[in-house]
C-alpha atoms as a PDB file:
ATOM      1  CA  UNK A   1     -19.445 -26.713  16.202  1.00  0.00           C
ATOM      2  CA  UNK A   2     -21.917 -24.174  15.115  1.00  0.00           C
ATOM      3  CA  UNK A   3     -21.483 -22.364  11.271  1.00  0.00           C
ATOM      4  CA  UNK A   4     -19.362 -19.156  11.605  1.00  0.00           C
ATOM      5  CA  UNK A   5     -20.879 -16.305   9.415  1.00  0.00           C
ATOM      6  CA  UNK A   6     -18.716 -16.653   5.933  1.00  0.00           C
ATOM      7  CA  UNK A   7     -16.724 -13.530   6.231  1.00  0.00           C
ATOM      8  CA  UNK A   8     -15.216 -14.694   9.605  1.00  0.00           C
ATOM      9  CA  UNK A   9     -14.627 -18.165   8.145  1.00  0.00           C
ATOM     10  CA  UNK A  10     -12.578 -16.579   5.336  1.00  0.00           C
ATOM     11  CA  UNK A  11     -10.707 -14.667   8.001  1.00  0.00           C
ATOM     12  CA  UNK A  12      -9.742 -16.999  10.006  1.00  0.00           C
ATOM     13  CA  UNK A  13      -8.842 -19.073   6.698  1.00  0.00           C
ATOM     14  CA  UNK A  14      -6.389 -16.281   5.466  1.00  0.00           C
ATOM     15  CA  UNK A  15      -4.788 -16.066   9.116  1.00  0.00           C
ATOM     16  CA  UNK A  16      -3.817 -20.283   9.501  1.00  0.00           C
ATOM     17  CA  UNK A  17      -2.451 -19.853   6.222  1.00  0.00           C
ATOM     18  CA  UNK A  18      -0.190 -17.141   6.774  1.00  0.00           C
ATOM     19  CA  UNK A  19       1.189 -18.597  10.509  1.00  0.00           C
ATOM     20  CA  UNK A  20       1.477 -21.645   8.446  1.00  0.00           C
ATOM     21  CA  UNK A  21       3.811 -19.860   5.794  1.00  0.00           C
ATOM     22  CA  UNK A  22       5.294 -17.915   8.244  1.00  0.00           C
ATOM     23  CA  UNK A  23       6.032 -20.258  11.170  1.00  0.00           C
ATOM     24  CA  UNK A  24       6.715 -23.680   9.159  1.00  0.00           C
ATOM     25  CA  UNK A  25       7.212 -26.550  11.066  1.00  0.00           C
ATOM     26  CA  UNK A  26       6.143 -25.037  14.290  1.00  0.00           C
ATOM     27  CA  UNK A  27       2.971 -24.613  13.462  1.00  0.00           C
ATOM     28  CA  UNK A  28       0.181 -27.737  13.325  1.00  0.00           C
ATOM     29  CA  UNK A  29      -3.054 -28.692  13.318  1.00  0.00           C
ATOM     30  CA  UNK A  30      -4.277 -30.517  16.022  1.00  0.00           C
ATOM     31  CA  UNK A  31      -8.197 -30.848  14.888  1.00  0.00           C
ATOM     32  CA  UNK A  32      -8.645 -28.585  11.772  1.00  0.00           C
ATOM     33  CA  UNK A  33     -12.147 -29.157  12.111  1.00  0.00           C
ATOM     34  CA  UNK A  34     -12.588 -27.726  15.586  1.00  0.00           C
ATOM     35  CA  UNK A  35      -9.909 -25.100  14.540  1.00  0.00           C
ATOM     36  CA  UNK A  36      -7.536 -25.731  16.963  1.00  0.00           C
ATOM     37  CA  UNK A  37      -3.833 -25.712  16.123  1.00  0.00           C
ATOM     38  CA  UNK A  38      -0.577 -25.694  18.151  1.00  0.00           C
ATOM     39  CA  UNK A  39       2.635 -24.042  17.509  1.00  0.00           C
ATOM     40  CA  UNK A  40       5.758 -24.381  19.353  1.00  0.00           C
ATOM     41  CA  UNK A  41       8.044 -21.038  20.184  1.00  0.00           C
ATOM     42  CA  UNK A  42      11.608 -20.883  21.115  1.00  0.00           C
ATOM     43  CA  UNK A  43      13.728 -18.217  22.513  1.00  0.00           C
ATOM     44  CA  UNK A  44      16.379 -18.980  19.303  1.00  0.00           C
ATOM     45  CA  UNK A  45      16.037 -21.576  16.303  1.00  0.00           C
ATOM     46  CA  UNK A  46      19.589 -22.630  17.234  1.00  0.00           C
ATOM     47  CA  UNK A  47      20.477 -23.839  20.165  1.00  0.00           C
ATOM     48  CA  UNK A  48      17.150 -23.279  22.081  1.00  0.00           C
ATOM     49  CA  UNK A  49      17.076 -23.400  26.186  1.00  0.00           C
ATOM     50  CA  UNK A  50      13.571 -22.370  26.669  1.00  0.00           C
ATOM     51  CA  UNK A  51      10.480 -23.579  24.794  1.00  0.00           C
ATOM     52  CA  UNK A  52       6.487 -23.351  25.351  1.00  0.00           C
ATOM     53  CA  UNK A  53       3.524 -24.212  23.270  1.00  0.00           C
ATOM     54  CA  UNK A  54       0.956 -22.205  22.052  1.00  0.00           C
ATOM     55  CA  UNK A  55      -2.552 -23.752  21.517  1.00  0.00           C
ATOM     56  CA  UNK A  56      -5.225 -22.171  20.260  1.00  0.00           C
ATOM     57  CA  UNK A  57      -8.773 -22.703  19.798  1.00  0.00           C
ATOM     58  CA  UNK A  58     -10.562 -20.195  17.174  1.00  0.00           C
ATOM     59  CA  UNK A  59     -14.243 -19.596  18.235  1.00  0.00           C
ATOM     60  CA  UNK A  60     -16.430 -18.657  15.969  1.00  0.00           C
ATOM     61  CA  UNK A  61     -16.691 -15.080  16.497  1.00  0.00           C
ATOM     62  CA  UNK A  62     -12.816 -14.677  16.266  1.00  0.00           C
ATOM     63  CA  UNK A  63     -11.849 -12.063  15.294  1.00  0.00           C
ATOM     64  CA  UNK A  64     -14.812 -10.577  15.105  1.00  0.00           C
ATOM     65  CA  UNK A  65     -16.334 -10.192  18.897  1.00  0.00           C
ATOM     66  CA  UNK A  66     -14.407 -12.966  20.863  1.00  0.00           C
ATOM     67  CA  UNK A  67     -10.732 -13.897  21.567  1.00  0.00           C
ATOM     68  CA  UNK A  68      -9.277 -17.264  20.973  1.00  0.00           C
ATOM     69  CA  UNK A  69      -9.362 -19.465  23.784  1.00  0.00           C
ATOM     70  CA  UNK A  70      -5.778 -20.233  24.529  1.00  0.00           C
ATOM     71  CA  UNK A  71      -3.544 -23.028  27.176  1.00  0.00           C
ATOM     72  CA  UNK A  72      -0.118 -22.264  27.309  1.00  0.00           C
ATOM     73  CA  UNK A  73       1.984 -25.621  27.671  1.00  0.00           C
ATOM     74  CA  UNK A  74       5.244 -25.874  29.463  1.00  0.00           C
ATOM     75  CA  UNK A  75       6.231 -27.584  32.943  1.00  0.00           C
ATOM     76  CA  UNK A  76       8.191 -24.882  33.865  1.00  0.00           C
ATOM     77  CA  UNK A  77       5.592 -22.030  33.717  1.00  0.00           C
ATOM     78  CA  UNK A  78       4.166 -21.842  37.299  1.00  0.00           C
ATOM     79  CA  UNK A  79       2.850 -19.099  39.549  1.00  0.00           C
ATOM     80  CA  UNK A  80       3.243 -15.489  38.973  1.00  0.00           C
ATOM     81  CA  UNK A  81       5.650 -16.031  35.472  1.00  0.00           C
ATOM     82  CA  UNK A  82       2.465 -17.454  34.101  1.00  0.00           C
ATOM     83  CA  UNK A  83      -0.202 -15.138  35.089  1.00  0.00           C
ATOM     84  CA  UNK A  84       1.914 -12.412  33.782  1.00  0.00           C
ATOM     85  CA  UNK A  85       2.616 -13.953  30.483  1.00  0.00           C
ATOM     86  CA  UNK A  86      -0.931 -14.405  30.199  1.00  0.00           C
ATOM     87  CA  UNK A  87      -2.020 -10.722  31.016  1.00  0.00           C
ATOM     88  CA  UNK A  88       0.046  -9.870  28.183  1.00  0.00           C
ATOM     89  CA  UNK A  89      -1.572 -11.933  25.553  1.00  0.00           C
ATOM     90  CA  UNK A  90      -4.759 -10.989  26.739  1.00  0.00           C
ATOM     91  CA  UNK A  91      -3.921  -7.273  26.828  1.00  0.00           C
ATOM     92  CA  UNK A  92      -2.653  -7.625  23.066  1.00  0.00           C
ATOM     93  CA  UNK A  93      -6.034  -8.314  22.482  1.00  0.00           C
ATOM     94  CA  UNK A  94      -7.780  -5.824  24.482  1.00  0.00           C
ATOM     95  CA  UNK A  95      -5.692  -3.505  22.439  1.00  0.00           C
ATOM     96  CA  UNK A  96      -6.534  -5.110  18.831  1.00  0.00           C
ATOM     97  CA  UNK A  97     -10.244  -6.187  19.299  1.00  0.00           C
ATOM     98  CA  UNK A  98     -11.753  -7.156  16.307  1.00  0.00           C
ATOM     99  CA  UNK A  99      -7.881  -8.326  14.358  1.00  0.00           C
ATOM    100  CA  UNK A 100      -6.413 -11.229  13.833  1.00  0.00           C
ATOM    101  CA  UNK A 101      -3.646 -11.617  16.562  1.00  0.00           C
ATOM    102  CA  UNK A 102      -2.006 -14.900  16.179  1.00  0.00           C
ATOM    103  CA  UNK A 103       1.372 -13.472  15.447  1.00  0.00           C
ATOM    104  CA  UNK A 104       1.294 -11.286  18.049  1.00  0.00           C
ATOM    105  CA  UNK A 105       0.888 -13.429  20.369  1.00  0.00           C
ATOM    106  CA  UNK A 106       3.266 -15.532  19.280  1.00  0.00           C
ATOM    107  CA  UNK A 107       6.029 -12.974  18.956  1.00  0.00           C
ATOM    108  CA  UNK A 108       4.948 -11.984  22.494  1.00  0.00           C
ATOM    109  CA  UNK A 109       5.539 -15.223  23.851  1.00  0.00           C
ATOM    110  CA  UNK A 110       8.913 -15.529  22.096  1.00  0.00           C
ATOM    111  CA  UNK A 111      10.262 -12.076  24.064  1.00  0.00           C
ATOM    112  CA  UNK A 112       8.707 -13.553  26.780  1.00  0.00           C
ATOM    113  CA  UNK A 113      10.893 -16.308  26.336  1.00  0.00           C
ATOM    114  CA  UNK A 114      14.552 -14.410  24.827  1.00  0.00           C
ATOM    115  CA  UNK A 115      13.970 -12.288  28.027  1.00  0.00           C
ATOM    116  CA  UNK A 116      14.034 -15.192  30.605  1.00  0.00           C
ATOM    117  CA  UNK A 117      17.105 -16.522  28.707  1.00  0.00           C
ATOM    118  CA  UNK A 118      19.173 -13.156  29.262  1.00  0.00           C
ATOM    119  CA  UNK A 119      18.491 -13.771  32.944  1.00  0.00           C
ATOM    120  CA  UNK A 120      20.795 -16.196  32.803  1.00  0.00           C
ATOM    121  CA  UNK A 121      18.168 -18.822  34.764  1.00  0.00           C
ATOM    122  CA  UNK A 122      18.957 -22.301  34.287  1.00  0.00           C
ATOM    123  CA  UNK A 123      17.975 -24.499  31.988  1.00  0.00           C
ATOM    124  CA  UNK A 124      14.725 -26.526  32.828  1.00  0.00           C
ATOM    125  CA  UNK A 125      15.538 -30.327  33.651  1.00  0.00           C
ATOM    126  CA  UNK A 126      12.252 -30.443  31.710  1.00  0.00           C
ATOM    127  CA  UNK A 127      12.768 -29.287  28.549  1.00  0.00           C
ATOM    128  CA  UNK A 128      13.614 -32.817  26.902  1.00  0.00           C
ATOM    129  CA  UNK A 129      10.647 -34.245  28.540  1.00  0.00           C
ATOM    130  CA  UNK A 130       8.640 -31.182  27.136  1.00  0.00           C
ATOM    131  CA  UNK A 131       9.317 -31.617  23.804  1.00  0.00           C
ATOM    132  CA  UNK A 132       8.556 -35.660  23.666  1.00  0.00           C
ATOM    133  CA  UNK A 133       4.594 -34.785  25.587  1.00  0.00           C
ATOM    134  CA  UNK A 134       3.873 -31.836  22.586  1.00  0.00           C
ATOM    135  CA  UNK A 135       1.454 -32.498  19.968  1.00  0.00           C
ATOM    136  CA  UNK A 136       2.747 -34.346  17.041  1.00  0.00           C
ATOM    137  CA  UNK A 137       2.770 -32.183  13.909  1.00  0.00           C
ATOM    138  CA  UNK A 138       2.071 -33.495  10.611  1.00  0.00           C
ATOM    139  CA  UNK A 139       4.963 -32.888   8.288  1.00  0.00           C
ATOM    140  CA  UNK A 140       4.190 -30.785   5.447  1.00  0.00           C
ATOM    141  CA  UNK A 141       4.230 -32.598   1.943  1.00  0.00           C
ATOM    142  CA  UNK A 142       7.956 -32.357   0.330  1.00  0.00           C
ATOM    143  CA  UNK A 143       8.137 -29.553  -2.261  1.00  0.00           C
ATOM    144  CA  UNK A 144      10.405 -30.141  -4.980  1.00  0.00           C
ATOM    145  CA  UNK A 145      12.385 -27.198  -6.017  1.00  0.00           C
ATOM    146  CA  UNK A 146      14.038 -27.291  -9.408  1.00  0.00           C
ATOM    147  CA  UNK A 147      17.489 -25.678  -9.444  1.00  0.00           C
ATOM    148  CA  UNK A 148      17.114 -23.275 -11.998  1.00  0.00           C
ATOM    149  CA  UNK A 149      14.439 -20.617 -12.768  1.00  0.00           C
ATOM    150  CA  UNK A 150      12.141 -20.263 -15.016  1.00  0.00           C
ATOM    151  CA  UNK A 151      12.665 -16.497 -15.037  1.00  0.00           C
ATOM    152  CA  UNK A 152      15.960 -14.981 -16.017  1.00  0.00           C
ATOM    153  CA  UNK A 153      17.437 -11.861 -14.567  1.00  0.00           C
ATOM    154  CA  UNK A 154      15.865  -8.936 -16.603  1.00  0.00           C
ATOM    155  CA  UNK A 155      17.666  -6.205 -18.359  1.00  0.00           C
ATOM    156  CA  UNK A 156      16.459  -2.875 -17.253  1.00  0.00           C
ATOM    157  CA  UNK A 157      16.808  -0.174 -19.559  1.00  0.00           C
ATOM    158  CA  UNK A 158      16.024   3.231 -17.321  1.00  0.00           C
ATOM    159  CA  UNK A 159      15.954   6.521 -19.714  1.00  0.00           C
ATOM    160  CA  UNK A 160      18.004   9.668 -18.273  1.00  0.00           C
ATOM    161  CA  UNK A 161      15.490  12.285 -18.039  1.00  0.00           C
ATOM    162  CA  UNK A 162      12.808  10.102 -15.680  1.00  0.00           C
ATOM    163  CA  UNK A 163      12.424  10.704 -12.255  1.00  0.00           C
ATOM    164  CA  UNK A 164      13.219   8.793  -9.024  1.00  0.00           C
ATOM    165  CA  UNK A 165       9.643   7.303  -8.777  1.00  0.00           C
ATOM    166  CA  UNK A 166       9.414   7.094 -12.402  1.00  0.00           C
ATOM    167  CA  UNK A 167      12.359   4.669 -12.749  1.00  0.00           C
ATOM    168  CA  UNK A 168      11.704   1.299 -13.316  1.00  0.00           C
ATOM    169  CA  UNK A 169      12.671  -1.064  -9.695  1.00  0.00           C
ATOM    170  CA  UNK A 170      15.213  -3.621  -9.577  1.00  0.00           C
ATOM    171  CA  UNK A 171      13.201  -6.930 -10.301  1.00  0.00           C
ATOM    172  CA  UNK A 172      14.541 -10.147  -8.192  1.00  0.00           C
ATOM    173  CA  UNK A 173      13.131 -13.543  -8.686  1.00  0.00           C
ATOM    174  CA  UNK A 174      12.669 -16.556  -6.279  1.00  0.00           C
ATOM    175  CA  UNK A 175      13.724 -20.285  -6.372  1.00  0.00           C
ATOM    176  CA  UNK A 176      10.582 -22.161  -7.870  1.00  0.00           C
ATOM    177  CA  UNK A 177       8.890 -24.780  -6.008  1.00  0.00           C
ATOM    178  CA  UNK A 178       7.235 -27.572  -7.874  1.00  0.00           C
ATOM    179  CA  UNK A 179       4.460 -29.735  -7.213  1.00  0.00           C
ATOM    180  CA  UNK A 180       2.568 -32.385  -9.358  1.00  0.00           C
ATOM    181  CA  UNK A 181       3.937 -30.302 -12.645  1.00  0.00           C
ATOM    182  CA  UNK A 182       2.515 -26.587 -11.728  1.00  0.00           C
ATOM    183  CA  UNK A 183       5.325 -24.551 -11.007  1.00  0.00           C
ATOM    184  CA  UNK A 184       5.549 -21.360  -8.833  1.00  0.00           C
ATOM    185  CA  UNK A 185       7.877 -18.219  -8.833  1.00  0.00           C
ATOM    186  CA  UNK A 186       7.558 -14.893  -6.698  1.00  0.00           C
ATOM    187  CA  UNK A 187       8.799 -11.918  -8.764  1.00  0.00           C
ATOM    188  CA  UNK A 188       9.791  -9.240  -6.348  1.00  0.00           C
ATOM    189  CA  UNK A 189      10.667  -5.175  -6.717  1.00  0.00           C
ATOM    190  CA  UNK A 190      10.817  -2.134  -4.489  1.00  0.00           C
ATOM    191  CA  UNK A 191       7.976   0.498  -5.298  1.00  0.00           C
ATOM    192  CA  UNK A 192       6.909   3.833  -3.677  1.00  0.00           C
ATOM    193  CA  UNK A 193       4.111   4.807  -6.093  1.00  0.00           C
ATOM    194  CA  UNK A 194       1.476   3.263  -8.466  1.00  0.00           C
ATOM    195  CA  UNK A 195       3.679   4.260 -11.485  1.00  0.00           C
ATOM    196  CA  UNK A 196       6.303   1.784 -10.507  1.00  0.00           C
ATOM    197  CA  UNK A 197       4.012  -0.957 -10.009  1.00  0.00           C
ATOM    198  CA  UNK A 198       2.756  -0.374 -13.470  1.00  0.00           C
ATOM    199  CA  UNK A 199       6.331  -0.167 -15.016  1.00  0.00           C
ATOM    200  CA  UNK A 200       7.260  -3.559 -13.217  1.00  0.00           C
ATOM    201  CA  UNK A 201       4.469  -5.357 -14.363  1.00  0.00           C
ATOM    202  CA  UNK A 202       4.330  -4.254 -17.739  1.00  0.00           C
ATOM    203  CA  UNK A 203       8.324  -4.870 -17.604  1.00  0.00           C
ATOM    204  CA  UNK A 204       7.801  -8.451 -16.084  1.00  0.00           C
ATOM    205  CA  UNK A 205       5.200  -9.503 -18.556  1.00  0.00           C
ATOM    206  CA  UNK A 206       7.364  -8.636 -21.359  1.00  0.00           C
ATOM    207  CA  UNK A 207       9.424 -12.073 -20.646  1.00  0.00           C
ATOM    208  CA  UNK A 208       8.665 -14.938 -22.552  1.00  0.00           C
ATOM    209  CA  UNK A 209       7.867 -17.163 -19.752  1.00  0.00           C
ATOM    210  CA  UNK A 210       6.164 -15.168 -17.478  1.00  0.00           C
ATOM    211  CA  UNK A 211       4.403 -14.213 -20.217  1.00  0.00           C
ATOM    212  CA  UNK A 212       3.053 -17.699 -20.840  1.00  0.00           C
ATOM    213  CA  UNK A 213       2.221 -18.867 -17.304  1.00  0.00           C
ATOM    214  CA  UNK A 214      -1.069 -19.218 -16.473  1.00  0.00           C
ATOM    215  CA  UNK A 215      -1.787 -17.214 -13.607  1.00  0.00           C
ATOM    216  CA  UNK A 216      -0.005 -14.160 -11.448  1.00  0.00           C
ATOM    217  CA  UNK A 217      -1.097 -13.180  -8.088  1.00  0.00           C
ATOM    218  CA  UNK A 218       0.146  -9.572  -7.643  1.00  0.00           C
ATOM    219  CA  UNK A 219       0.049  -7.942  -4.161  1.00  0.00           C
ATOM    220  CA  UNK A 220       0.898  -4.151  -3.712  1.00  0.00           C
ATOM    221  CA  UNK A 221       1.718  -2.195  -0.149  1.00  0.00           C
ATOM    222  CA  UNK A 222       3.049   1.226  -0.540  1.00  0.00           C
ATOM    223  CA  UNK A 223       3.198   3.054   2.695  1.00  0.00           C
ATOM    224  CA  UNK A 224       2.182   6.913   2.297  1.00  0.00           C
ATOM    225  CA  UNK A 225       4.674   9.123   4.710  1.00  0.00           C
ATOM    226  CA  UNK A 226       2.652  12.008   4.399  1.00  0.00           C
ATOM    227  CA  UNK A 227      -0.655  10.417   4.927  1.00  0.00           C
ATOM    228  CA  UNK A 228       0.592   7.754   7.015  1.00  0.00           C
ATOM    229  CA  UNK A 229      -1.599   5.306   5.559  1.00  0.00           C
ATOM    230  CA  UNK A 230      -0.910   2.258   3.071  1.00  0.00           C
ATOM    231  CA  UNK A 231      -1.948   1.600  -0.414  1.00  0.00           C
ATOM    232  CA  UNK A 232      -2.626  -1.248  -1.224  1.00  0.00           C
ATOM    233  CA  UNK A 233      -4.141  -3.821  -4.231  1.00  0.00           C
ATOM    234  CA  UNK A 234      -4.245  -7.538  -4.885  1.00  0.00           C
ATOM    235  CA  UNK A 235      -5.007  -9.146  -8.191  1.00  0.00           C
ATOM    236  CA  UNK A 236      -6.154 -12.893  -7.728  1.00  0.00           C
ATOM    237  CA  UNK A 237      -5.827 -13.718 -11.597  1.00  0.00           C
ATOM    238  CA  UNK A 238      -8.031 -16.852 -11.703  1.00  0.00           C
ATOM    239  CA  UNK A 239      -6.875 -18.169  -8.552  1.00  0.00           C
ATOM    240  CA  UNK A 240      -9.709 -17.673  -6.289  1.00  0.00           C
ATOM    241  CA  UNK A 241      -8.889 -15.444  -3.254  1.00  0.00           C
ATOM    242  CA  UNK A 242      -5.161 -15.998  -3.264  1.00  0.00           C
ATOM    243  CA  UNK A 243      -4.471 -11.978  -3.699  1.00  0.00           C
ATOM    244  CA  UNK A 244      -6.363 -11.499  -0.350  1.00  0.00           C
ATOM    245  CA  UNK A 245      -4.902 -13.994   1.191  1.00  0.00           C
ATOM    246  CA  UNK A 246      -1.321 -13.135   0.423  1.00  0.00           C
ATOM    247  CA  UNK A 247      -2.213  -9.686   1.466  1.00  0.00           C
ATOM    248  CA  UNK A 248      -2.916 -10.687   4.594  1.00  0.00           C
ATOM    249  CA  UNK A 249       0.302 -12.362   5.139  1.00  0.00           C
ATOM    250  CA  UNK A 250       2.088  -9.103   4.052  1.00  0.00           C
ATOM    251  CA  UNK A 251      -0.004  -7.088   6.467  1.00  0.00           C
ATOM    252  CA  UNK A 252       0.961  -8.911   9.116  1.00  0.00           C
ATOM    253  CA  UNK A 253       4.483  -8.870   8.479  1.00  0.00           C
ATOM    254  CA  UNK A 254       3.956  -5.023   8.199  1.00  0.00           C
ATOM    255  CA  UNK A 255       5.418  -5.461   4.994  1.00  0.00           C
ATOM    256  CA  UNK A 256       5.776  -1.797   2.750  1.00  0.00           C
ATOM    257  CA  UNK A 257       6.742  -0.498   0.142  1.00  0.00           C
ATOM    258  CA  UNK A 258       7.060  -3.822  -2.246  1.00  0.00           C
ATOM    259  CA  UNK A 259       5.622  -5.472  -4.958  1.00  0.00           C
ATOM    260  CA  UNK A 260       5.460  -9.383  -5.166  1.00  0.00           C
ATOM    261  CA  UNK A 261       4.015 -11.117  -8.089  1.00  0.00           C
ATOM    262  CA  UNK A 262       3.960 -14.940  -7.463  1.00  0.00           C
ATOM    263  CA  UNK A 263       3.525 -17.164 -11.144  1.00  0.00           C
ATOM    264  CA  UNK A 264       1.918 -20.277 -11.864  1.00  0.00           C
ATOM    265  CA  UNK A 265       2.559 -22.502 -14.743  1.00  0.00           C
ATOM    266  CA  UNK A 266       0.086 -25.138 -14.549  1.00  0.00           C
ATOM    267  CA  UNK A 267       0.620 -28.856 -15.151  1.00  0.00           C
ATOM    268  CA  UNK A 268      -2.002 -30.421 -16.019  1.00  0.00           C
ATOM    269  CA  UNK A 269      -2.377 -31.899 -12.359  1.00  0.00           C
ATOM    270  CA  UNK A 270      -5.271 -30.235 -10.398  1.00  0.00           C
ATOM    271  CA  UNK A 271      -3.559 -29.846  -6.517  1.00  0.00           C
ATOM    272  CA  UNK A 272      -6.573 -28.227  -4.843  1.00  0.00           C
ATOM    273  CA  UNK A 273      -5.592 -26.002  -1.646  1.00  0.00           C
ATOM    274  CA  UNK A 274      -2.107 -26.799  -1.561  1.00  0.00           C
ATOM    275  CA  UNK A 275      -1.846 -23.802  -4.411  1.00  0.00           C
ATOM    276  CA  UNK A 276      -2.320 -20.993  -2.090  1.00  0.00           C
ATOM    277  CA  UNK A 277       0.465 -22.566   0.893  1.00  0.00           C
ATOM    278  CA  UNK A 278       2.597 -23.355  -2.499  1.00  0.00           C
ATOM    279  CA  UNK A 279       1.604 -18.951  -2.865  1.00  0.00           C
ATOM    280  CA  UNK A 280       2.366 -17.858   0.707  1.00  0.00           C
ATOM    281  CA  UNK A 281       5.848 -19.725   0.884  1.00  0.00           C
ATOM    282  CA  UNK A 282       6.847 -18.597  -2.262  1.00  0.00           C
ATOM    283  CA  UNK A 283       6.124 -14.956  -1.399  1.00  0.00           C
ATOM    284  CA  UNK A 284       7.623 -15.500   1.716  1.00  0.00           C
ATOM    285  CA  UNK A 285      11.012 -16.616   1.030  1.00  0.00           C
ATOM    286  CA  UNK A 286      11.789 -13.758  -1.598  1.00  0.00           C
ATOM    287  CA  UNK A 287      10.868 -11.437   1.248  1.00  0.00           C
ATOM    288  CA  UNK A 288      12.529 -12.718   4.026  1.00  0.00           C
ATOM    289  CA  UNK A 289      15.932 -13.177   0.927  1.00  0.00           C
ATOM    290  CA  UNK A 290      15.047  -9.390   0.312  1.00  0.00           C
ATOM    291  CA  UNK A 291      15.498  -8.780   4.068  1.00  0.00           C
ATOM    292  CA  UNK A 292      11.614  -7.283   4.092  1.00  0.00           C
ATOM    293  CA  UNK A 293      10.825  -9.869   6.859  1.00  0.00           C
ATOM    294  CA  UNK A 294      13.389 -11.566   9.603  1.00  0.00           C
ATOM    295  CA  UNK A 295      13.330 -14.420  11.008  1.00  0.00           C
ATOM    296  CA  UNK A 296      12.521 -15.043  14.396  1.00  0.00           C
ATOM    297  CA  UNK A 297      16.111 -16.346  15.359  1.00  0.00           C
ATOM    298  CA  UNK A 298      17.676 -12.899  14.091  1.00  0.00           C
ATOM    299  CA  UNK A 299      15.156 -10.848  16.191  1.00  0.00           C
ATOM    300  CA  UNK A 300      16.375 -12.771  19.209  1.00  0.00           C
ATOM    301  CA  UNK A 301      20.040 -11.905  18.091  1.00  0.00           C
ATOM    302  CA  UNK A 302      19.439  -8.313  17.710  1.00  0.00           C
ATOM    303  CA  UNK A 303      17.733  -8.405  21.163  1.00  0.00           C
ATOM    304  CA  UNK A 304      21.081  -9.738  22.293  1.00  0.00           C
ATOM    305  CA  UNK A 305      23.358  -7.523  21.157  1.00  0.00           C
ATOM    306  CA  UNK A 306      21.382  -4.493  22.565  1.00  0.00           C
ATOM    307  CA  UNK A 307      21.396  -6.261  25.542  1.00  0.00           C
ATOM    308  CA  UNK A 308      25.538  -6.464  25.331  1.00  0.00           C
ATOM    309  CA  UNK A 309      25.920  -3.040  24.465  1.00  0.00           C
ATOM    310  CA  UNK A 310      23.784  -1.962  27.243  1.00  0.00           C
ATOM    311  CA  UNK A 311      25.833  -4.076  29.764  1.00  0.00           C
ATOM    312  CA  UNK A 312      29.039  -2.868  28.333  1.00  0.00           C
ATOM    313  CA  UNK A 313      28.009   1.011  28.319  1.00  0.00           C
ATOM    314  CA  UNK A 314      27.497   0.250  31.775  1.00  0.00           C
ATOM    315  CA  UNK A 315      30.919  -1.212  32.707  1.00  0.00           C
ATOM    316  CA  UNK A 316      32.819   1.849  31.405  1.00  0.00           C
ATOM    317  CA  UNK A 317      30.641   4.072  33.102  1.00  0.00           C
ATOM    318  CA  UNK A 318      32.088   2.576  36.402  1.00  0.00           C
END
């Protein structure tokens, strides 16, 4: 394949990492160097009766001028079901030309999907067969999480007279993952103004260890209600790009109103690009524990219940 300019390389970089950090296992790589990757989507983690694969192939103008070039994978998905399904992703991107749109599409697909299981269809006789004919992923290399942080919980001493946005946050920490001796922790705190983002860091920094790790990668989104715009800052702090990147994730999450500073204490061991996905998940898992994300299987609950109470409502109305 051809070059892509740099700035749309470094895009499409920053988006595989986040549907990496975001989707886990069910996302691979089927030939990174042709960027084209796979991910598998379920109508619920637990349990799941209906399941398709994505693949995608990233052109070089994506996201730029052109849309990836997409198959959608499942016996099952014939006829009309499949032209329609297909409309909508490629509506999603008449409607965000120029964006990355991964996610959406996959979260598109997974409606797709919860809604054909509330229909009560049966289940395909070829789901099993489905699953053994998808792409092999390559399992992620095992991170080894120590059982105690680095960071303990921090005292905050809040004086009487300040204000509500001059308060300093609660500060939460994350479980550390470890690889090759460099350790990471995400620090995480509410904020609604740049004077809370200053409090927290200059709070955070005051502890011994996070004073003496080697890097922080601090990411910012504060959502302005009466502006209704976001602002927003990322500090890489010696590790190359990793702020933007991590912003990116959190922008795609829609994310607000948060602060997440994710620290490295380095071992000695140099462990290349695995450093930013070692980033992402760490930032990811405090946020989804802080309930700023959900998972995929909860949205698919909540779509449920709504569905329940809608069927019920209509019962007592007869």
């Amino acid at each position: 394949m051809a070059e892509g300019d740099p700035g749309t390389d470094q895009r499409q970089n920053e988006e595989i990492e986040a549907m990496a950090a975001i989707y886990g296992d069910e996302w691979c790589v089927v030939d990174d160097c042709a960027k084209i990757f796979c991910i598998r989507v379920n109508d619920t983690a637990k349990n799941p009766k209906w399941t398709l694969c994505l693949q995608v192939l990233l052109p070089n103008e994506y996201p730029s001028t052109a849309p990836p070039i997409y198959q959608l994978n499942a016996p099952w998905l014939r006829g009309q079901e499949r032209m329609d399904l297909s409309n909508s992703l490629e509506e999603i991107y008449i409607q965000n030309i120029g964006e990355s749109i991964l996610y959406l599409w996959v979260e598109k697909v997974r409606e797709f999907l919860i809604q054909k299981s509330q229909m009560a269809e049966p289940e395909p006789e070829t789901t099993k067969k489905t699953e053994e004919e998808d792409v092999e992923c390559e399992e992620d290399l095992a991170l080894a999480c120590d059982s105690e942080s680095p960071v303990k919980a921090l005292e905050t001493d809040i004086s009487e007279n300040k204000t509500e946005t001059e308060e300093l946050p609660p500060i939460d920490h994350g479980i550390p993952i470890t690889d090759r001796r460099s350790t990471f922790q995400a620090h995480l705190a509410p904020v609604v103004c740049l004077q809370q983002v200053k409090f927290v860091r200059a709070k955070l920094f005051e502890v011994g260890e996070v004073s003496n790790c080697n890097t922080s990668v601090c990411i910012s989104r504060i959502y302005c209600e009466d502006k209704q715009t976001f602002l927003q800052d990322c500090e890489d702090d010696g590790e190359t790009a990793a702020g933007g990147r991590l912003l990116h994730l959190m922008e795609i999450l829609n994310v607000r109103n948060v602060l997440v500073i994710v620290s490295r204490w380095y071992g000695g061991i140099l462990i290349g690009p695995d450093r930013f996905k070692h980033i992402n998940n760490c930032a990811r898992n405090i946020l989804l524990e802080k309930n700023y994300i959900t998972l995929p299987e909860e949205s698919s609950k909540a779509v449920g219940k709504n569905k329940k109470v809608k069927k019920d409502k209509k019962r007592s109305e007869h």
